[in-house]
PDB file of N, CA and C in Angstrom:
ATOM      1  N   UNK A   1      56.964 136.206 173.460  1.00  0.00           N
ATOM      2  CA  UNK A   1      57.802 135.040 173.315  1.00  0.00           C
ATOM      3  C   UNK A   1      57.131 133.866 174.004  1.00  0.00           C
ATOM      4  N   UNK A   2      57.241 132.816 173.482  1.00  0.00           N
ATOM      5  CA  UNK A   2      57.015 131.821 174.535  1.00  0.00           C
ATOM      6  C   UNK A   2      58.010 130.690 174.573  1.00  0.00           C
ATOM      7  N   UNK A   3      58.141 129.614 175.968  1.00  0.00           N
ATOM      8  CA  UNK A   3      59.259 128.536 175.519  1.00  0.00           C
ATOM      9  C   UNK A   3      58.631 127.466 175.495  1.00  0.00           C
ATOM     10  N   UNK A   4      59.517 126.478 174.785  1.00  0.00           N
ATOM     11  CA  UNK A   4      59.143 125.155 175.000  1.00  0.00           C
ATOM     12  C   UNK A   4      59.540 124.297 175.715  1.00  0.00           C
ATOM     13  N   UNK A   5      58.968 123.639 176.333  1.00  0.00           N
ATOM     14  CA  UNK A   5      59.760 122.905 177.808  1.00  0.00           C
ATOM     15  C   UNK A   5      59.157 121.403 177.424  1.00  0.00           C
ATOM     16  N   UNK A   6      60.516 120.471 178.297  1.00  0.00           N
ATOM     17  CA  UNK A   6      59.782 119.181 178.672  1.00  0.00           C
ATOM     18  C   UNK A   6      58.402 119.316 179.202  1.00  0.00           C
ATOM     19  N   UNK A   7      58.065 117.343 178.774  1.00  0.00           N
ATOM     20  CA  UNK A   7      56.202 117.900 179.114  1.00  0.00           C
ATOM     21  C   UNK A   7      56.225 117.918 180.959  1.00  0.00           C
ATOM     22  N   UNK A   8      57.771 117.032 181.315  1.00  0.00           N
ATOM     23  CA  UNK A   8      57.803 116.578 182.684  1.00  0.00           C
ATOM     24  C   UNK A   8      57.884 117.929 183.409  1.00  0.00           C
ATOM     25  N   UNK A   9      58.149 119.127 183.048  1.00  0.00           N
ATOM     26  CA  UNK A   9      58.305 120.217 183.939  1.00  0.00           C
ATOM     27  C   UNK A   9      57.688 120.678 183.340  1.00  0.00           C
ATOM     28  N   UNK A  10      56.232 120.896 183.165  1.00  0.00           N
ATOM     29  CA  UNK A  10      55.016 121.692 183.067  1.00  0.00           C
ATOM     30  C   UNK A  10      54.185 121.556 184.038  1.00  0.00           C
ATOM     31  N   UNK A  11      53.800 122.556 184.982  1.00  0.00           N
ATOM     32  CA  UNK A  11      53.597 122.624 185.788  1.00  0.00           C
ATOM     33  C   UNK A  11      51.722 123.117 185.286  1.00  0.00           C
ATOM     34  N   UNK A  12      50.427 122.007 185.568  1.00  0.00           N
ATOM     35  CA  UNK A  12      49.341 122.600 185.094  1.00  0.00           C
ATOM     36  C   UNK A  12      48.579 123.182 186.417  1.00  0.00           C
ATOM     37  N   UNK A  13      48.175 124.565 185.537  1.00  0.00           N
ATOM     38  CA  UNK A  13      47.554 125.429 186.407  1.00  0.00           C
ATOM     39  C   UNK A  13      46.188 125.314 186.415  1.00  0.00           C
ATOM     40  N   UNK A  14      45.150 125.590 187.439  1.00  0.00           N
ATOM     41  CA  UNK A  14      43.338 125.604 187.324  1.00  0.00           C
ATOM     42  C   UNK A  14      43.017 126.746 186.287  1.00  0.00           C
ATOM     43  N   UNK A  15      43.146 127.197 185.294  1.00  0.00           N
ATOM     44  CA  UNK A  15      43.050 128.348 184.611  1.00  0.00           C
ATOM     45  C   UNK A  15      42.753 128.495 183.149  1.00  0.00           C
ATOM     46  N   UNK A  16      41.997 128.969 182.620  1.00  0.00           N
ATOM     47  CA  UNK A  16      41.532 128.794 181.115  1.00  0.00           C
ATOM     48  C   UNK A  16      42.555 129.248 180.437  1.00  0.00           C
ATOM     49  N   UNK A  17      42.635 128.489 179.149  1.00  0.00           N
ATOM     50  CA  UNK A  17      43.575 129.277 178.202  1.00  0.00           C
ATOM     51  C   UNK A  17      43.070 130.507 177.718  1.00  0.00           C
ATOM     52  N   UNK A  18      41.952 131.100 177.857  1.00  0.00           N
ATOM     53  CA  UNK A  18      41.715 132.778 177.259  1.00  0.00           C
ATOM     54  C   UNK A  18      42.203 133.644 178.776  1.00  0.00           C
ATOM     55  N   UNK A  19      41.781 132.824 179.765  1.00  0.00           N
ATOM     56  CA  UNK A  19      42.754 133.937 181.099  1.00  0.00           C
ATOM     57  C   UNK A  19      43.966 133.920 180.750  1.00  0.00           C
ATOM     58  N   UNK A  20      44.427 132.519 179.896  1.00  0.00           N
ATOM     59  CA  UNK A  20      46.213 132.501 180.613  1.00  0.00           C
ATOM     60  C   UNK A  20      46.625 133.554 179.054  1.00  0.00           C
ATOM     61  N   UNK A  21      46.033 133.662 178.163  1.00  0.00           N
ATOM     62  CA  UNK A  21      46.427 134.211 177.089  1.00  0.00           C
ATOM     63  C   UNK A  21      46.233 135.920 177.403  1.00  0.00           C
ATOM     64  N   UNK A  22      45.290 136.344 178.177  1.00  0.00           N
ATOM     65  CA  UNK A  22      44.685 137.681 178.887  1.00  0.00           C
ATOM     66  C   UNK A  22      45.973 138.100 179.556  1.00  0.00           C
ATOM     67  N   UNK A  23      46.475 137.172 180.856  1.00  0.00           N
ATOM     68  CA  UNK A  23      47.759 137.691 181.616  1.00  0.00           C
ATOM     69  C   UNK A  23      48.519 137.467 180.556  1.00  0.00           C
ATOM     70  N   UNK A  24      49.184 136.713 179.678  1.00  0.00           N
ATOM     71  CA  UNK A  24      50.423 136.849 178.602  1.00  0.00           C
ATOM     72  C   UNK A  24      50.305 138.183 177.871  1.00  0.00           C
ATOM     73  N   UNK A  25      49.154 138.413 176.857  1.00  0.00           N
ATOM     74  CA  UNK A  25      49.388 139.667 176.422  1.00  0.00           C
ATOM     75  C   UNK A  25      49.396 140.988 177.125  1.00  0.00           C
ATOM     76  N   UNK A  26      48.788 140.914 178.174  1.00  0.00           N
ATOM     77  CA  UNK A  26      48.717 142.235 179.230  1.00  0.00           C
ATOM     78  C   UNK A  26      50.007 142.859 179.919  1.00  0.00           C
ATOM     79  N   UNK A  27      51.070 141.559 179.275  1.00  0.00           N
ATOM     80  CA  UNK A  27      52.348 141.673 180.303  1.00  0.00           C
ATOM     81  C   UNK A  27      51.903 141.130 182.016  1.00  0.00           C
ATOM     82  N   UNK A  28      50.836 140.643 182.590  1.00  0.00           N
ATOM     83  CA  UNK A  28      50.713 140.131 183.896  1.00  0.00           C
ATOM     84  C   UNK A  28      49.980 141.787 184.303  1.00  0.00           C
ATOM     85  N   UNK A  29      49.878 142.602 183.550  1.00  0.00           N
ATOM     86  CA  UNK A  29      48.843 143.696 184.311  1.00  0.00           C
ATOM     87  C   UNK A  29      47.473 143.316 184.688  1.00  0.00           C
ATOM     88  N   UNK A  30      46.218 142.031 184.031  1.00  0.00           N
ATOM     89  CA  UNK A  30      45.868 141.743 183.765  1.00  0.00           C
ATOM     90  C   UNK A  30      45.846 140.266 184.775  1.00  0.00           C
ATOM     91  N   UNK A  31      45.033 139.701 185.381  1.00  0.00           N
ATOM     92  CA  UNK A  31      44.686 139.245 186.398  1.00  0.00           C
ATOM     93  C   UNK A  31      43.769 138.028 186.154  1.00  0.00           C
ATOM     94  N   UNK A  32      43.811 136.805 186.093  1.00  0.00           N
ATOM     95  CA  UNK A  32      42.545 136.103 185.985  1.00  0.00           C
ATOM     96  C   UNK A  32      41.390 136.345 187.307  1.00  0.00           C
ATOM     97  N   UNK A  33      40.166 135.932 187.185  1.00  0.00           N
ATOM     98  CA  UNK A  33      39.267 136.376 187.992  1.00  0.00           C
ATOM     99  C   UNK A  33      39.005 135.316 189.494  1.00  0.00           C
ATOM    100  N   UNK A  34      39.213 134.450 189.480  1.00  0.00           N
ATOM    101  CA  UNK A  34      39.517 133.474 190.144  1.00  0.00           C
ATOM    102  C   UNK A  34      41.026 133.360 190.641  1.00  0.00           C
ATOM    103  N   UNK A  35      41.474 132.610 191.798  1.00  0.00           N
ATOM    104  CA  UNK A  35      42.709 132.432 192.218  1.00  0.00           C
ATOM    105  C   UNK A  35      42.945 130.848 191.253  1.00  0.00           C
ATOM    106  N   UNK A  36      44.779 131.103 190.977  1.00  0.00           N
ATOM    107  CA  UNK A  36      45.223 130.077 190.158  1.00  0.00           C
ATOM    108  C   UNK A  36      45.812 129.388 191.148  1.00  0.00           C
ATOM    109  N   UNK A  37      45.224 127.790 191.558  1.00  0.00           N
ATOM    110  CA  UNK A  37      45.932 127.263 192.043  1.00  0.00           C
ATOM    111  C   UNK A  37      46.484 126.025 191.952  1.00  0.00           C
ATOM    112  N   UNK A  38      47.693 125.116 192.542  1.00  0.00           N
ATOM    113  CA  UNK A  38      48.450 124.188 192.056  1.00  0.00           C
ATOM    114  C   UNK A  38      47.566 123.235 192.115  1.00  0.00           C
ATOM    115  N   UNK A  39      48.075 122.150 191.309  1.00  0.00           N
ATOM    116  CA  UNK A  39      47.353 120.760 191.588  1.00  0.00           C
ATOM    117  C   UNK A  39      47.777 120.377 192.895  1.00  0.00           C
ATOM    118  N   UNK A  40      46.957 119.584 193.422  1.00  0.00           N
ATOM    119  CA  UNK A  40      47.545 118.754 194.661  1.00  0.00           C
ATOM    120  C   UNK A  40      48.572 117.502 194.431  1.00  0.00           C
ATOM    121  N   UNK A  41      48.864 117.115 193.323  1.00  0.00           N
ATOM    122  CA  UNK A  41      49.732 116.648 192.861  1.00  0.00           C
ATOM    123  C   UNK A  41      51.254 117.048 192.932  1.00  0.00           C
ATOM    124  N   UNK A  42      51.364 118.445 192.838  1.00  0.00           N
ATOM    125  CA  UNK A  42      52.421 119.347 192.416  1.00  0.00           C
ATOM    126  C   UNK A  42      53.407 118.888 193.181  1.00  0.00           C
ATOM    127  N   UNK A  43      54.850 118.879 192.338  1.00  0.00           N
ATOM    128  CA  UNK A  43      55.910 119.083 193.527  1.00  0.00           C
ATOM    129  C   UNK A  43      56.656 119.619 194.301  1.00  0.00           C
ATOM    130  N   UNK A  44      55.833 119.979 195.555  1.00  0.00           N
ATOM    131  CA  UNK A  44      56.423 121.238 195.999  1.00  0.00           C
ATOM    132  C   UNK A  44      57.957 121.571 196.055  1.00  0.00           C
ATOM    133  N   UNK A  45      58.917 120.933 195.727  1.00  0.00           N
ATOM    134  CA  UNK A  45      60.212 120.736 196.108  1.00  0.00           C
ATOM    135  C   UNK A  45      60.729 121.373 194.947  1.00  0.00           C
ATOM    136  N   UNK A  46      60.065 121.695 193.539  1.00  0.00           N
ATOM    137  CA  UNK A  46      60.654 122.240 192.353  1.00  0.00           C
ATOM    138  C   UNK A  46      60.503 123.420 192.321  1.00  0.00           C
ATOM    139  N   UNK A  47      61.818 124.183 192.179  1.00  0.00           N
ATOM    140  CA  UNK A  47      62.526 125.192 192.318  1.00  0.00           C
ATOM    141  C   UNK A  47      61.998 126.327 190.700  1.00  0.00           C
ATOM    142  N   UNK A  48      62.248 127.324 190.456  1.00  0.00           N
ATOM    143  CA  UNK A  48      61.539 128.159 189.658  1.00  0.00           C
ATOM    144  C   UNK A  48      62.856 128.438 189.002  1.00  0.00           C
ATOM    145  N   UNK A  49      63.505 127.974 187.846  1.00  0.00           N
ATOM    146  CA  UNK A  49      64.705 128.268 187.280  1.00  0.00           C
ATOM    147  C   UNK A  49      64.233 129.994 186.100  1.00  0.00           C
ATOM    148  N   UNK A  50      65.543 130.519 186.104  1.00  0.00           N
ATOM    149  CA  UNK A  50      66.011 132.188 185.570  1.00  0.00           C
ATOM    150  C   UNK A  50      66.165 130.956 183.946  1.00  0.00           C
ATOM    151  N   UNK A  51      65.537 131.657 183.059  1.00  0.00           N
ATOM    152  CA  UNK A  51      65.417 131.312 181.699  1.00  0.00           C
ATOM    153  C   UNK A  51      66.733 132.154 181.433  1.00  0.00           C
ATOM    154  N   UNK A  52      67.189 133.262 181.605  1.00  0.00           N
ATOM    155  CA  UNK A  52      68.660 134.093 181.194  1.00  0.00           C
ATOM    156  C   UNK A  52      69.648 133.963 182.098  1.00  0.00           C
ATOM    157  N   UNK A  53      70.625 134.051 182.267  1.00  0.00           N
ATOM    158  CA  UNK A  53      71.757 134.146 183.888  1.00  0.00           C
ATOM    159  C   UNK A  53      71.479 135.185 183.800  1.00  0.00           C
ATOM    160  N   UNK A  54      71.760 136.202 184.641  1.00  0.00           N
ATOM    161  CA  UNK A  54      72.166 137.485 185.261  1.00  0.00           C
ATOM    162  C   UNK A  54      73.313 138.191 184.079  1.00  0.00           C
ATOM    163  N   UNK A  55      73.728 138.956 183.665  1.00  0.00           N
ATOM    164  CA  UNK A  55      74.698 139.565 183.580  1.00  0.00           C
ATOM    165  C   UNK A  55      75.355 140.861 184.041  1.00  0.00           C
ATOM    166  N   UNK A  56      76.656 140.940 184.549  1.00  0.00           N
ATOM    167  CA  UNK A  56      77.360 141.949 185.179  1.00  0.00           C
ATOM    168  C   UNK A  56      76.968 142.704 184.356  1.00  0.00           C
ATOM    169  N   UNK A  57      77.127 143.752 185.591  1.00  0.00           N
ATOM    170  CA  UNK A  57      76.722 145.601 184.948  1.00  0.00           C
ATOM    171  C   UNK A  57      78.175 145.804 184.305  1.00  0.00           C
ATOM    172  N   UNK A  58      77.915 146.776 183.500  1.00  0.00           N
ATOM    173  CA  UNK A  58      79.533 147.520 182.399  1.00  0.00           C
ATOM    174  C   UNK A  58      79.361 148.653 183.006  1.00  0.00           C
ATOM    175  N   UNK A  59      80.215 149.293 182.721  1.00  0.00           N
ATOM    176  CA  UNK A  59      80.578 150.805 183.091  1.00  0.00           C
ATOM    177  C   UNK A  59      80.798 151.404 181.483  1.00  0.00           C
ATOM    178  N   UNK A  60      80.238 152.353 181.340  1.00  0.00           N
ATOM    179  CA  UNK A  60      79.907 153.058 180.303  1.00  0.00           C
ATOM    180  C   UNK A  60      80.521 154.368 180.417  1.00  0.00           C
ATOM    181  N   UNK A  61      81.912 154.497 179.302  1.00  0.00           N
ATOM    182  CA  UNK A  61      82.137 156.118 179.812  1.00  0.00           C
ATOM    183  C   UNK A  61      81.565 156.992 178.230  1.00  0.00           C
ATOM    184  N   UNK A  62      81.484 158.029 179.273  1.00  0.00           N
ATOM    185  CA  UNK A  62      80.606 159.230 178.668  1.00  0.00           C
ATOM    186  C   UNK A  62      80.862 160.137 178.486  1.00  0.00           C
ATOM    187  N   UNK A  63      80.994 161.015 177.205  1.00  0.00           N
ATOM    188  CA  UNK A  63      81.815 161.951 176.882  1.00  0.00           C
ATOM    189  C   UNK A  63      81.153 163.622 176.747  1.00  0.00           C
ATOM    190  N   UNK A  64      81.505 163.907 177.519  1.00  0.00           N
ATOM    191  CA  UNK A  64      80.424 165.295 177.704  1.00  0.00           C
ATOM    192  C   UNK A  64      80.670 166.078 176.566  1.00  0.00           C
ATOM    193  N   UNK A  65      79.771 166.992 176.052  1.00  0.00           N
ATOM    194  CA  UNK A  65      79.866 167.859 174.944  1.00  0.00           C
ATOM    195  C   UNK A  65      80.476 169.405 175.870  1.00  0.00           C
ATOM    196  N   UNK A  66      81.318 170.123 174.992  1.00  0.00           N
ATOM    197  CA  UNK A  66      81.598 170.821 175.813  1.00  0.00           C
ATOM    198  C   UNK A  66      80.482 172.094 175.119  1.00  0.00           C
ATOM    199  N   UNK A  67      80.113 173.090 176.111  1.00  0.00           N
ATOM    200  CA  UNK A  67      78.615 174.047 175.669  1.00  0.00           C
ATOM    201  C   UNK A  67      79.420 175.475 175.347  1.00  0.00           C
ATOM    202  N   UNK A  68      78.408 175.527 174.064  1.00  0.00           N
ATOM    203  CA  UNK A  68      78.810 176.236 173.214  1.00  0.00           C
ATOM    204  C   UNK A  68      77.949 177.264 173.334  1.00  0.00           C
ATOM    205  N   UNK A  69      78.495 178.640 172.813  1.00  0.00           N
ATOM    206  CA  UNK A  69      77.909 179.964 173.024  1.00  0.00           C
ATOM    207  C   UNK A  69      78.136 180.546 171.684  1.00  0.00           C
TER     208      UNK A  69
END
């Protein structure tokens, strides 16, 4: 998946697009070789927002089979 965001909250990283495409498909198993680091620009004060809320756990009832002989 990927999202699309304002250009104002894109945050650019030191990092090639074949590394950043390497960690995307790897799931992040997959490591660029160099450390990624912020611009000196950056604002440190911006917070890392949850793309989903949370949702409460359900309770699931479960109906046992009774065992047969």
């Amino acid at each position: 998946w990927y999202a699309i965001v304002p250009e104002n909250e894109v945050i650019n990283l030191s990092i090639s697009v074949e590394d950043a495409f390497k960690v995307i498909v790897s799931g992040g198993i997959v490591s660029p070789d160099s450390l990624v680091s912020l611009p000196r620009n950056s604002k440190s004060d911006r917070k890392l927002e949850t793309l989903l809320e949370p949702q409460p756990l359900q309770r699931l009832q479960v109906e046992e089979e009774e065992p047969t002989s």
